[in-house]
PDB file of N, CA and C in Angstrom:
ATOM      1  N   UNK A   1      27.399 -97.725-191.323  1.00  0.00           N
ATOM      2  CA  UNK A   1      26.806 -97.553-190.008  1.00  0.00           C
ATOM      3  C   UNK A   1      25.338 -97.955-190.083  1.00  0.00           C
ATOM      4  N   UNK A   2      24.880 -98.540-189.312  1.00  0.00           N
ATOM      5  CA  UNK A   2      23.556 -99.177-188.938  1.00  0.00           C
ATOM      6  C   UNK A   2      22.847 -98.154-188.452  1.00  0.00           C
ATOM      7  N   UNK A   3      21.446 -98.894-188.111  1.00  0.00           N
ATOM      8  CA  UNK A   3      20.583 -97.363-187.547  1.00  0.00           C
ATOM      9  C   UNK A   3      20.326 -97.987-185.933  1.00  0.00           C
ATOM     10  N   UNK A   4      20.797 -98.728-185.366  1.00  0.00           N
ATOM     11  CA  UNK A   4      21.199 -99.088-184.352  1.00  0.00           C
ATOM     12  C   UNK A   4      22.333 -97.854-183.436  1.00  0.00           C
ATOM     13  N   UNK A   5      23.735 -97.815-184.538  1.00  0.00           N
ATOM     14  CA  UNK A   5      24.509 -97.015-184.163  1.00  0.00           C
ATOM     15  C   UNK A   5      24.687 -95.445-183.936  1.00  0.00           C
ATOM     16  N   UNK A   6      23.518 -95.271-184.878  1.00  0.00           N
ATOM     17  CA  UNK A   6      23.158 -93.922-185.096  1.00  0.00           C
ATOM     18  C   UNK A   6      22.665 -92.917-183.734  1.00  0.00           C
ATOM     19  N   UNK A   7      23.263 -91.855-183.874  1.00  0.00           N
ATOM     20  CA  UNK A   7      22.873 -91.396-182.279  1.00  0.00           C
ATOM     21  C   UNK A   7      22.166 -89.586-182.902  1.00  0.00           C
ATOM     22  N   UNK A   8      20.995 -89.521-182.520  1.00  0.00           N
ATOM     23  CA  UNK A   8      21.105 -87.699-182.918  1.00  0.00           C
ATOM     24  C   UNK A   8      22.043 -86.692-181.617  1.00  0.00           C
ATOM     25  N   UNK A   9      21.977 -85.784-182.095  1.00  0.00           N
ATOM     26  CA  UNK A   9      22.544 -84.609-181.661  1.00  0.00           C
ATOM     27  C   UNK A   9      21.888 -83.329-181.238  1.00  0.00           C
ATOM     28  N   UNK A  10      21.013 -83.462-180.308  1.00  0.00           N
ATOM     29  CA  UNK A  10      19.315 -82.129-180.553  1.00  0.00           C
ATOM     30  C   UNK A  10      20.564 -81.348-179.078  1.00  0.00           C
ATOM     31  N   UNK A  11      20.071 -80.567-179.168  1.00  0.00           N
ATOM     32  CA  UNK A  11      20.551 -79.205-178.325  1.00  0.00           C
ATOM     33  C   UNK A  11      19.955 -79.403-176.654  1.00  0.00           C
ATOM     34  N   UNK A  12      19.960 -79.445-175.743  1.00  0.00           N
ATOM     35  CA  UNK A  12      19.635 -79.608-174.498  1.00  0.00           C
ATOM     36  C   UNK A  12      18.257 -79.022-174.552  1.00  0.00           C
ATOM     37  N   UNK A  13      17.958 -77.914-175.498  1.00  0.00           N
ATOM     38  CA  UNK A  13      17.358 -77.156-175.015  1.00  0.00           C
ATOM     39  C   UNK A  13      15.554 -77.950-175.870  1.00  0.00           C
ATOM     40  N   UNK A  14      16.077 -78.728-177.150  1.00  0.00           N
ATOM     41  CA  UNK A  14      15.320 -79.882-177.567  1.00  0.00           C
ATOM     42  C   UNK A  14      14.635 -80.992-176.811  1.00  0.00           C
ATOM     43  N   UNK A  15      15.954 -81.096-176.845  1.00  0.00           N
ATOM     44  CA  UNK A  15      15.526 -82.564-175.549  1.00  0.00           C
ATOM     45  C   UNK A  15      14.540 -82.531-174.108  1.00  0.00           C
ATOM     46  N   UNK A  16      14.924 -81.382-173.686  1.00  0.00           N
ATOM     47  CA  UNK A  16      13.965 -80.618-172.543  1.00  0.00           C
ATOM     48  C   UNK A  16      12.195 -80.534-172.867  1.00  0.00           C
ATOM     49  N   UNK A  17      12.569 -79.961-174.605  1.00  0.00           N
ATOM     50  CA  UNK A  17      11.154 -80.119-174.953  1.00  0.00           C
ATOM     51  C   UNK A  17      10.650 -81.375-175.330  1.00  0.00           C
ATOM     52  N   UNK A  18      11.128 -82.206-175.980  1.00  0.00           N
ATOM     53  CA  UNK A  18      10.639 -83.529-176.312  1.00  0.00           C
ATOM     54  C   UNK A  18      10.554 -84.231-175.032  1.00  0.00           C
ATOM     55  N   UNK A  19      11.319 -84.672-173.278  1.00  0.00           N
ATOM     56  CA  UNK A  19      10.763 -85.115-172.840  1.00  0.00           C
ATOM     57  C   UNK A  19       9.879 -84.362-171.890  1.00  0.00           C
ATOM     58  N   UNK A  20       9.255 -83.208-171.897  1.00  0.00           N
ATOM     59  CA  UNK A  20       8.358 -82.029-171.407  1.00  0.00           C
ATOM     60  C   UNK A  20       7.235 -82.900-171.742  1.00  0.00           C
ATOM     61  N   UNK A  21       6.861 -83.084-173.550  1.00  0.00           N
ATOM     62  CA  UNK A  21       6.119 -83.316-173.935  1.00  0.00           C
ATOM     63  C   UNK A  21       5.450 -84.770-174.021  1.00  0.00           C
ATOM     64  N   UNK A  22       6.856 -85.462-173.796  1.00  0.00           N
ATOM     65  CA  UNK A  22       6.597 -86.953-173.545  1.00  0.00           C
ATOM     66  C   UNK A  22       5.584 -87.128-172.449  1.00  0.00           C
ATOM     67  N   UNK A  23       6.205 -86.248-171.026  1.00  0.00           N
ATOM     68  CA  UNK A  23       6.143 -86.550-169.899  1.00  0.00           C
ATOM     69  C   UNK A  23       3.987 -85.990-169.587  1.00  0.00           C
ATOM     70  N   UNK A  24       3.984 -85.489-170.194  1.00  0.00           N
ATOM     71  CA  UNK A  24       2.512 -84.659-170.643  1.00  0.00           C
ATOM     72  C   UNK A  24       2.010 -86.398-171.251  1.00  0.00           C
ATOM     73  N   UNK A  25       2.263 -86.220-172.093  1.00  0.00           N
ATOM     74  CA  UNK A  25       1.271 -87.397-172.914  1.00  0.00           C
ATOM     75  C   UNK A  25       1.564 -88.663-171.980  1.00  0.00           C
ATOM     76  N   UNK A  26       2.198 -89.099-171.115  1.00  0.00           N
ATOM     77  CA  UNK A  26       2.226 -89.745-170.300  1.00  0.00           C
ATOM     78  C   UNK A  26       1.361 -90.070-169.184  1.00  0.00           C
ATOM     79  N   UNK A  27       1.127 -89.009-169.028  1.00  0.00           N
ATOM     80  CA  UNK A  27       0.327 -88.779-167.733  1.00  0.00           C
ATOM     81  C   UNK A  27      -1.290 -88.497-168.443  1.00  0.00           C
ATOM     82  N   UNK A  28      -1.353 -87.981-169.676  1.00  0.00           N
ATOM     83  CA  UNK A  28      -2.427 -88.481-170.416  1.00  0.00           C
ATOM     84  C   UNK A  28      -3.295 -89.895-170.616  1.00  0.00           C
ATOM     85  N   UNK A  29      -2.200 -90.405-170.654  1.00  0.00           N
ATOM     86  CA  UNK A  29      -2.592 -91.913-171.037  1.00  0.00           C
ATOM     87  C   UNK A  29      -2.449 -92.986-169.134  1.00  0.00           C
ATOM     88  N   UNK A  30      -1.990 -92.134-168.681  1.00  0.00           N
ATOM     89  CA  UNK A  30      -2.224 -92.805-167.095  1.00  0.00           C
ATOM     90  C   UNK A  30      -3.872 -92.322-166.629  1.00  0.00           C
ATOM     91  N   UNK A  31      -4.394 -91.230-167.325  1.00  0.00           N
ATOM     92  CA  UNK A  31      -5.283 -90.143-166.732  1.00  0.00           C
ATOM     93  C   UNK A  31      -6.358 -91.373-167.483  1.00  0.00           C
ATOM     94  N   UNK A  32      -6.082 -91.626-168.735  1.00  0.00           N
ATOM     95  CA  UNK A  32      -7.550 -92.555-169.485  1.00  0.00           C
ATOM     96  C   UNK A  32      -7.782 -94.192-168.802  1.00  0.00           C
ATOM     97  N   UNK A  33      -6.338 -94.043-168.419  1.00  0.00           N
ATOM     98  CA  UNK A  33      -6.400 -95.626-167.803  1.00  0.00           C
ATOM     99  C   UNK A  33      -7.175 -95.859-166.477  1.00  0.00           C
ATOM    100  N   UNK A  34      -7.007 -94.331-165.533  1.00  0.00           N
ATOM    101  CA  UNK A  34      -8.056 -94.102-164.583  1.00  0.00           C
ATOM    102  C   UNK A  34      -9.670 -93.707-165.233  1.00  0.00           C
ATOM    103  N   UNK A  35      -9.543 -93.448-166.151  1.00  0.00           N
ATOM    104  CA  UNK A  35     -11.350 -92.988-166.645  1.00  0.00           C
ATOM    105  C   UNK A  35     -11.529 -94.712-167.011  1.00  0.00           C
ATOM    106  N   UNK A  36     -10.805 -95.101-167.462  1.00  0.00           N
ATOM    107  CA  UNK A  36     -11.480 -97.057-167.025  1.00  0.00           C
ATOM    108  C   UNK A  36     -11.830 -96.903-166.262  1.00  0.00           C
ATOM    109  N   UNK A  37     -10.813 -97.191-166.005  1.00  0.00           N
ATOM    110  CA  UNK A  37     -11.100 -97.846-164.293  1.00  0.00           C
ATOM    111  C   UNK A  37     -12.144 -97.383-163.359  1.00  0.00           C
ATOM    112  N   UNK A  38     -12.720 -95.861-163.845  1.00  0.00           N
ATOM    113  CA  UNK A  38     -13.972 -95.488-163.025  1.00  0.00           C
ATOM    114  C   UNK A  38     -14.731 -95.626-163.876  1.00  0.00           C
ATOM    115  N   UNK A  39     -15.099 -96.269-164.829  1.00  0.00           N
ATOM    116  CA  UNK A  39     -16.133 -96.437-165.251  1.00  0.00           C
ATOM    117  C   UNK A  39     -17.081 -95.202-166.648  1.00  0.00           C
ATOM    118  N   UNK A  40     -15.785 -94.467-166.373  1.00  0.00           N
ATOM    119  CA  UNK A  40     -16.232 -93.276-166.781  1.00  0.00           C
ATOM    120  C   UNK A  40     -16.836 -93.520-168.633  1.00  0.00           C
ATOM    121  N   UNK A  41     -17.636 -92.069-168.814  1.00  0.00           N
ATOM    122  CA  UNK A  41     -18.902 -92.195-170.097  1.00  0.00           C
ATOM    123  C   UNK A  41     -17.440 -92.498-171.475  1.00  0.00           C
ATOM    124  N   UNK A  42     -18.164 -93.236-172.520  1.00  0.00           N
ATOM    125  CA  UNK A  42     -17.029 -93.512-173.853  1.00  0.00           C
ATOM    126  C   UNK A  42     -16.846 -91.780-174.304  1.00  0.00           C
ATOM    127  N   UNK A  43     -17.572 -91.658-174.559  1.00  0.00           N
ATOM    128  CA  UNK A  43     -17.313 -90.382-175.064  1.00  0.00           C
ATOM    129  C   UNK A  43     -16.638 -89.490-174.780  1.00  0.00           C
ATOM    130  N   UNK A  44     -16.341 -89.290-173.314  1.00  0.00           N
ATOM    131  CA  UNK A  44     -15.371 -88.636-172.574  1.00  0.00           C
ATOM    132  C   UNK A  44     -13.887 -89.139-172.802  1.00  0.00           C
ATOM    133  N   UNK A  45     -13.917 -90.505-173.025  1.00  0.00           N
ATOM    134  CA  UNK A  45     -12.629 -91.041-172.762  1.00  0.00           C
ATOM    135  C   UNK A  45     -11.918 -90.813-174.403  1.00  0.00           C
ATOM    136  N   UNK A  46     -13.007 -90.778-175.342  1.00  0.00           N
ATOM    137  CA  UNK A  46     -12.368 -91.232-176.914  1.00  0.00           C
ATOM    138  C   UNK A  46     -11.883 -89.410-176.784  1.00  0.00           C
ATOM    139  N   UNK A  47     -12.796 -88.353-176.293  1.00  0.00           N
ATOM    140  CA  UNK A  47     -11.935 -87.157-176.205  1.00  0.00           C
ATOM    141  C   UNK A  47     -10.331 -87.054-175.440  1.00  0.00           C
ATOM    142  N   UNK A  48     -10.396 -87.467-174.454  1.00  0.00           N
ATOM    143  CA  UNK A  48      -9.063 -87.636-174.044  1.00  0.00           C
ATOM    144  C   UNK A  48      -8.125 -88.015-175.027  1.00  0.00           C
ATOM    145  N   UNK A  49      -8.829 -89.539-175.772  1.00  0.00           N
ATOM    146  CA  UNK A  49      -7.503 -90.164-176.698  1.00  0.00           C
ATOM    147  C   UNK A  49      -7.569 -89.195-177.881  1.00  0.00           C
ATOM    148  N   UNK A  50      -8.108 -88.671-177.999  1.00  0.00           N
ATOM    149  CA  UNK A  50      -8.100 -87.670-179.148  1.00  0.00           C
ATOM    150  C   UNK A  50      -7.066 -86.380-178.376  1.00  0.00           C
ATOM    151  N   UNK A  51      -6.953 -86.207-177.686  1.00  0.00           N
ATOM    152  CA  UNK A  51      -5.823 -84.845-177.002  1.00  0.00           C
ATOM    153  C   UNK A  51      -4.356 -85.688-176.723  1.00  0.00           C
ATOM    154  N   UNK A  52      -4.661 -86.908-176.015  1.00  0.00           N
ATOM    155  CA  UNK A  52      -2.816 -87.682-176.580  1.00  0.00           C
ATOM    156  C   UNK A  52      -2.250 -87.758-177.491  1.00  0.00           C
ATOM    157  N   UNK A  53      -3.582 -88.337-179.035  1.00  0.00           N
ATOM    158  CA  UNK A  53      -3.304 -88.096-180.454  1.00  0.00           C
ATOM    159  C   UNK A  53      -2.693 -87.044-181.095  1.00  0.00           C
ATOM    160  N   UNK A  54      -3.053 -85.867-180.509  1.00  0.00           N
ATOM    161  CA  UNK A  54      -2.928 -84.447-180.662  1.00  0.00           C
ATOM    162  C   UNK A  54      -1.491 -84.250-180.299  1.00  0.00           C
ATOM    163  N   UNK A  55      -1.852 -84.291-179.140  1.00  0.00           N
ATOM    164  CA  UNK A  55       0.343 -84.235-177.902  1.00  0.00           C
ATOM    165  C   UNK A  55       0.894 -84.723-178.836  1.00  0.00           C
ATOM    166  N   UNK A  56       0.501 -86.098-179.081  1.00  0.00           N
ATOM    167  CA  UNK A  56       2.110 -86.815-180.036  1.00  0.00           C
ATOM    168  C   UNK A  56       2.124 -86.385-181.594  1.00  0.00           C
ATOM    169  N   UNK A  57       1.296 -86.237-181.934  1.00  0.00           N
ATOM    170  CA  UNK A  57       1.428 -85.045-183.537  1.00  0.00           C
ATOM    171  C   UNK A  57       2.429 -83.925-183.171  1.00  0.00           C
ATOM    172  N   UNK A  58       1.822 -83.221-182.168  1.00  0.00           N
ATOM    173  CA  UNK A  58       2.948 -81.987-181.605  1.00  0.00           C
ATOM    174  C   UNK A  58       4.002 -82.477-181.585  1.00  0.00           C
ATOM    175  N   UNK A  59       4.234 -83.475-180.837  1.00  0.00           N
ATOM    176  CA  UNK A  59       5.627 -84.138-180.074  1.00  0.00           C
ATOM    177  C   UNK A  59       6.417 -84.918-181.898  1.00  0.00           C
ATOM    178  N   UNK A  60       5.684 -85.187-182.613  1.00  0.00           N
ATOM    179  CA  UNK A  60       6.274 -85.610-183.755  1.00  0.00           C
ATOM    180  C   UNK A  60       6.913 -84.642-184.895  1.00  0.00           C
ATOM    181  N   UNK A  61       6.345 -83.213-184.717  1.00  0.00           N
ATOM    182  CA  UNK A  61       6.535 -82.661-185.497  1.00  0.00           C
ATOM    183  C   UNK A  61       8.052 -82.041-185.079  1.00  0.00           C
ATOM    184  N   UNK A  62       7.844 -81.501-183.567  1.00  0.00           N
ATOM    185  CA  UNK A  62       9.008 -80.932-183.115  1.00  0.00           C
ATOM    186  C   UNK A  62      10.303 -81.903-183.394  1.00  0.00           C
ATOM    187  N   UNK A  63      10.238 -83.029-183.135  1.00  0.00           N
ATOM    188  CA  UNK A  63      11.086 -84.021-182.933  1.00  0.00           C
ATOM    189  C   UNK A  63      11.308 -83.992-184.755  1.00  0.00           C
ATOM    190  N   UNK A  64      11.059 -83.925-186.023  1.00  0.00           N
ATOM    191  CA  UNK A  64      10.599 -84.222-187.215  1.00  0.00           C
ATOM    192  C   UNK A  64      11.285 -82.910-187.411  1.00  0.00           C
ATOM    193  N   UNK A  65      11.150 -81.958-187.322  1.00  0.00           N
ATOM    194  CA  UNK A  65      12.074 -80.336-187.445  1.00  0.00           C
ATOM    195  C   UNK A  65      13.772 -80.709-187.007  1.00  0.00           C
ATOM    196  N   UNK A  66      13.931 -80.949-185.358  1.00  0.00           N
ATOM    197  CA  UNK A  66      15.129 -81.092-185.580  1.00  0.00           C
ATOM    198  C   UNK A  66      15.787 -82.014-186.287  1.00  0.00           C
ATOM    199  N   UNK A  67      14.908 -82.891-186.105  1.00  0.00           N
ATOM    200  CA  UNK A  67      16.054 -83.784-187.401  1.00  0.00           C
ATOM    201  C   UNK A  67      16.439 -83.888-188.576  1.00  0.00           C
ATOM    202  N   UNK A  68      15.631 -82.816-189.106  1.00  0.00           N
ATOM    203  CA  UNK A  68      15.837 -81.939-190.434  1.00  0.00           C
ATOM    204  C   UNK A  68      17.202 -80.883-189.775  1.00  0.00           C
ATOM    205  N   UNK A  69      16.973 -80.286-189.309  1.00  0.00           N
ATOM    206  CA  UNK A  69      17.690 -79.502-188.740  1.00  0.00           C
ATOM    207  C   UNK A  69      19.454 -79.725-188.552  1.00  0.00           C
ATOM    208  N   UNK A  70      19.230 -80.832-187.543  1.00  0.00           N
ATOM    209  CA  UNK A  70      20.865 -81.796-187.627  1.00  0.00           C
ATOM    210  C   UNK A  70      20.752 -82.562-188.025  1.00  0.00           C
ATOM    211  N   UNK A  71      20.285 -83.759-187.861  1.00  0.00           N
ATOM    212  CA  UNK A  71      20.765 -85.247-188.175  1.00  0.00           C
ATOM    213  C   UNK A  71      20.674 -84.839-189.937  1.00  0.00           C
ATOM    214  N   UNK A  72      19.505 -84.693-190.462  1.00  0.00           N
ATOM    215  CA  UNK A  72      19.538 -85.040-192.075  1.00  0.00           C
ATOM    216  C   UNK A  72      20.687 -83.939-192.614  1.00  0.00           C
ATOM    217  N   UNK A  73      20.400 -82.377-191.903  1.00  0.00           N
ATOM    218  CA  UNK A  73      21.144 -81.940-192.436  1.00  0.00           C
ATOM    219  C   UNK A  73      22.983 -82.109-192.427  1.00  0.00           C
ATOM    220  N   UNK A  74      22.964 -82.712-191.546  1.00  0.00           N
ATOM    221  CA  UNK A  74      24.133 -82.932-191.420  1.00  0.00           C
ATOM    222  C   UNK A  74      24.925 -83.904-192.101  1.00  0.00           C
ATOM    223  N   UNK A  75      24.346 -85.296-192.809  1.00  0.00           N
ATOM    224  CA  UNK A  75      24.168 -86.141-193.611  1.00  0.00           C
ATOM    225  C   UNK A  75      24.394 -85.873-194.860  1.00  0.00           C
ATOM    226  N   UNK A  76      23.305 -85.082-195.146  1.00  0.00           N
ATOM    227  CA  UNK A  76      23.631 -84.404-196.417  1.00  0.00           C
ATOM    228  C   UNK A  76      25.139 -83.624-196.777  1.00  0.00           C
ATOM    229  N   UNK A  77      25.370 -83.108-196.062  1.00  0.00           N
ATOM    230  CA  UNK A  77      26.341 -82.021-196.278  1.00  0.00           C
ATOM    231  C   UNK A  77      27.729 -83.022-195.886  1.00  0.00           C
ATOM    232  N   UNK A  78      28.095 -84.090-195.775  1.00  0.00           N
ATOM    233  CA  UNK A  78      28.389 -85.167-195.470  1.00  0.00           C
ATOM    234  C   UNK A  78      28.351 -86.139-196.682  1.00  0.00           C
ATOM    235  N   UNK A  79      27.528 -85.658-197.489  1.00  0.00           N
ATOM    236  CA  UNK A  79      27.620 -86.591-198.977  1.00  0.00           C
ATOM    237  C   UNK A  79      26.327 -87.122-199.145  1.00  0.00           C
ATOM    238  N   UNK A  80      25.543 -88.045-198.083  1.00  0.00           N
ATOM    239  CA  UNK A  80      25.166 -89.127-197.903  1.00  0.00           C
ATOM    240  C   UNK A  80      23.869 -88.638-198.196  1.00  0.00           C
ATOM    241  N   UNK A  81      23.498 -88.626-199.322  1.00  0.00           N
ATOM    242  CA  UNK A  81      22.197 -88.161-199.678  1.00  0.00           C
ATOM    243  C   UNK A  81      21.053 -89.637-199.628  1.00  0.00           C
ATOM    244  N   UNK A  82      21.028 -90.634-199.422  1.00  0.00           N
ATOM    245  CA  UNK A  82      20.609 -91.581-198.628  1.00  0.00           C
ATOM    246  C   UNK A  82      19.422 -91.539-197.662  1.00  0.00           C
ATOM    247  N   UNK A  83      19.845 -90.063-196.716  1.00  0.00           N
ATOM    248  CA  UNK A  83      19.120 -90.187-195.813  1.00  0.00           C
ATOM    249  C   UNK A  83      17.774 -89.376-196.142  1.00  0.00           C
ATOM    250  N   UNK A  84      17.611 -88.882-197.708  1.00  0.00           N
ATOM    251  CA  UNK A  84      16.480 -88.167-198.050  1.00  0.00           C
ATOM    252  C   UNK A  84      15.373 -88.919-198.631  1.00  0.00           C
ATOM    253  N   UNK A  85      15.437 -90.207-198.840  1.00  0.00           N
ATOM    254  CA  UNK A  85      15.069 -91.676-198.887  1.00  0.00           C
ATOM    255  C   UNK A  85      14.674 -92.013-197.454  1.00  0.00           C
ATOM    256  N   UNK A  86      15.674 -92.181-197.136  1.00  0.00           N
ATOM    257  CA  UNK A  86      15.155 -91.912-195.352  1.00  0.00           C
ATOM    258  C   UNK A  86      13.878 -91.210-194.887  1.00  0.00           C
ATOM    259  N   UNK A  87      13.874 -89.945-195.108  1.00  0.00           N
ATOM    260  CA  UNK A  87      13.219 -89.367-194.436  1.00  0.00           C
ATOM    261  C   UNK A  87      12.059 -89.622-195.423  1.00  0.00           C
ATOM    262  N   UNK A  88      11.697 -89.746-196.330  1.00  0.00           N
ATOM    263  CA  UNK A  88      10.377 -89.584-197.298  1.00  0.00           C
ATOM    264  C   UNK A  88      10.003 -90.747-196.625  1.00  0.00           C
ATOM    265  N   UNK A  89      10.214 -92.146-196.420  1.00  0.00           N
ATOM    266  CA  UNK A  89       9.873 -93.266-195.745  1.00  0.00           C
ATOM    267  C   UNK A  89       9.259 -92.734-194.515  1.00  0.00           C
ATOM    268  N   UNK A  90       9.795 -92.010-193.843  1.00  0.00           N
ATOM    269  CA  UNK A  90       9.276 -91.699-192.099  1.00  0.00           C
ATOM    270  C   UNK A  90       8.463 -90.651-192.736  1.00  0.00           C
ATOM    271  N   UNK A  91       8.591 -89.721-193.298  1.00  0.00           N
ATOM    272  CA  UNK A  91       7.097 -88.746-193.418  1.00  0.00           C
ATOM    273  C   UNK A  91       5.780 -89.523-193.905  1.00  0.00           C
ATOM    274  N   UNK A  92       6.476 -90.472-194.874  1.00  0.00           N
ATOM    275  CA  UNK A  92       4.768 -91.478-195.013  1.00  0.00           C
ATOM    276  C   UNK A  92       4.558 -92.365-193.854  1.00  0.00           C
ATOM    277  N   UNK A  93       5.049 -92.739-193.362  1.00  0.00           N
ATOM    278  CA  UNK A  93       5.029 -93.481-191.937  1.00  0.00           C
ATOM    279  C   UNK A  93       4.045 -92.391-191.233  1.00  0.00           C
ATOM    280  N   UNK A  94       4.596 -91.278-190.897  1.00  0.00           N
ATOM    281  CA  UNK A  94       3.860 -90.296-190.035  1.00  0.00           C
ATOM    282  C   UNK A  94       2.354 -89.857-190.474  1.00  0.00           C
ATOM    283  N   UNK A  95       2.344 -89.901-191.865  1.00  0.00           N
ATOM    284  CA  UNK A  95       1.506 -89.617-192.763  1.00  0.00           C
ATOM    285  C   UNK A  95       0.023 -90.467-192.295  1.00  0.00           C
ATOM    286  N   UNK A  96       0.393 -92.077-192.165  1.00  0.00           N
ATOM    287  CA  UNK A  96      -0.388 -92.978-192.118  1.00  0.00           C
ATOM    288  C   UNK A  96      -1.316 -92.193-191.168  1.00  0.00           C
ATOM    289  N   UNK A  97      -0.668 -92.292-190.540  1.00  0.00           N
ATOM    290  CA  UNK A  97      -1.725 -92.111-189.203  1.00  0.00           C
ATOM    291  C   UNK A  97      -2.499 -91.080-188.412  1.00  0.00           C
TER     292      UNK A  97
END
């Protein structure tokens, strides 16, 4: 199976929170695109991008739990120890930045 095919499995009650949080940092980044557009001071604006930065750390971690939670764990217990390779790749990924 490809990672194309791959689908997670988060609980309704997940998903609610991940696009809660999406929908927040969204409107974050609509909110800086208006502090352009008015002209508004740098300093004000690099704080803003510093609180989206923030949202999506949040939004990464939650999202980064359940998939420990089901997807890897479920993998594992499944044989496919593979995906713990997997995940060390995406925690340095996350890491970078």
């Amino acid at each position: 199976m490809n990672h194309s095919e791959r689908q997670s499995h988060h609980s309704d009650k997940v998903k609610k929170s991940l696009i809660s949080r999406l929908n927040r940092v969204e409107g974050q980044v609509r909110g800086i695109k208006g502090l352009i557009e008015k002209d508004t001071y740098c300093d004000d604006i690099i704080t803003q991008i510093s609180a989206v930065q923030s949202a999506l750390n949040s939004f990464s971690k939650v999202l980064l739990e359940a998939h420990l939670k089901s997807c890897v764990t479920e993998r594992i217990q499944d044989g496919d120890l593979e995906v713990v390779d997997e995940l060390l790749v995406t925690i340095q990924r996350l890491m970078k930045k």
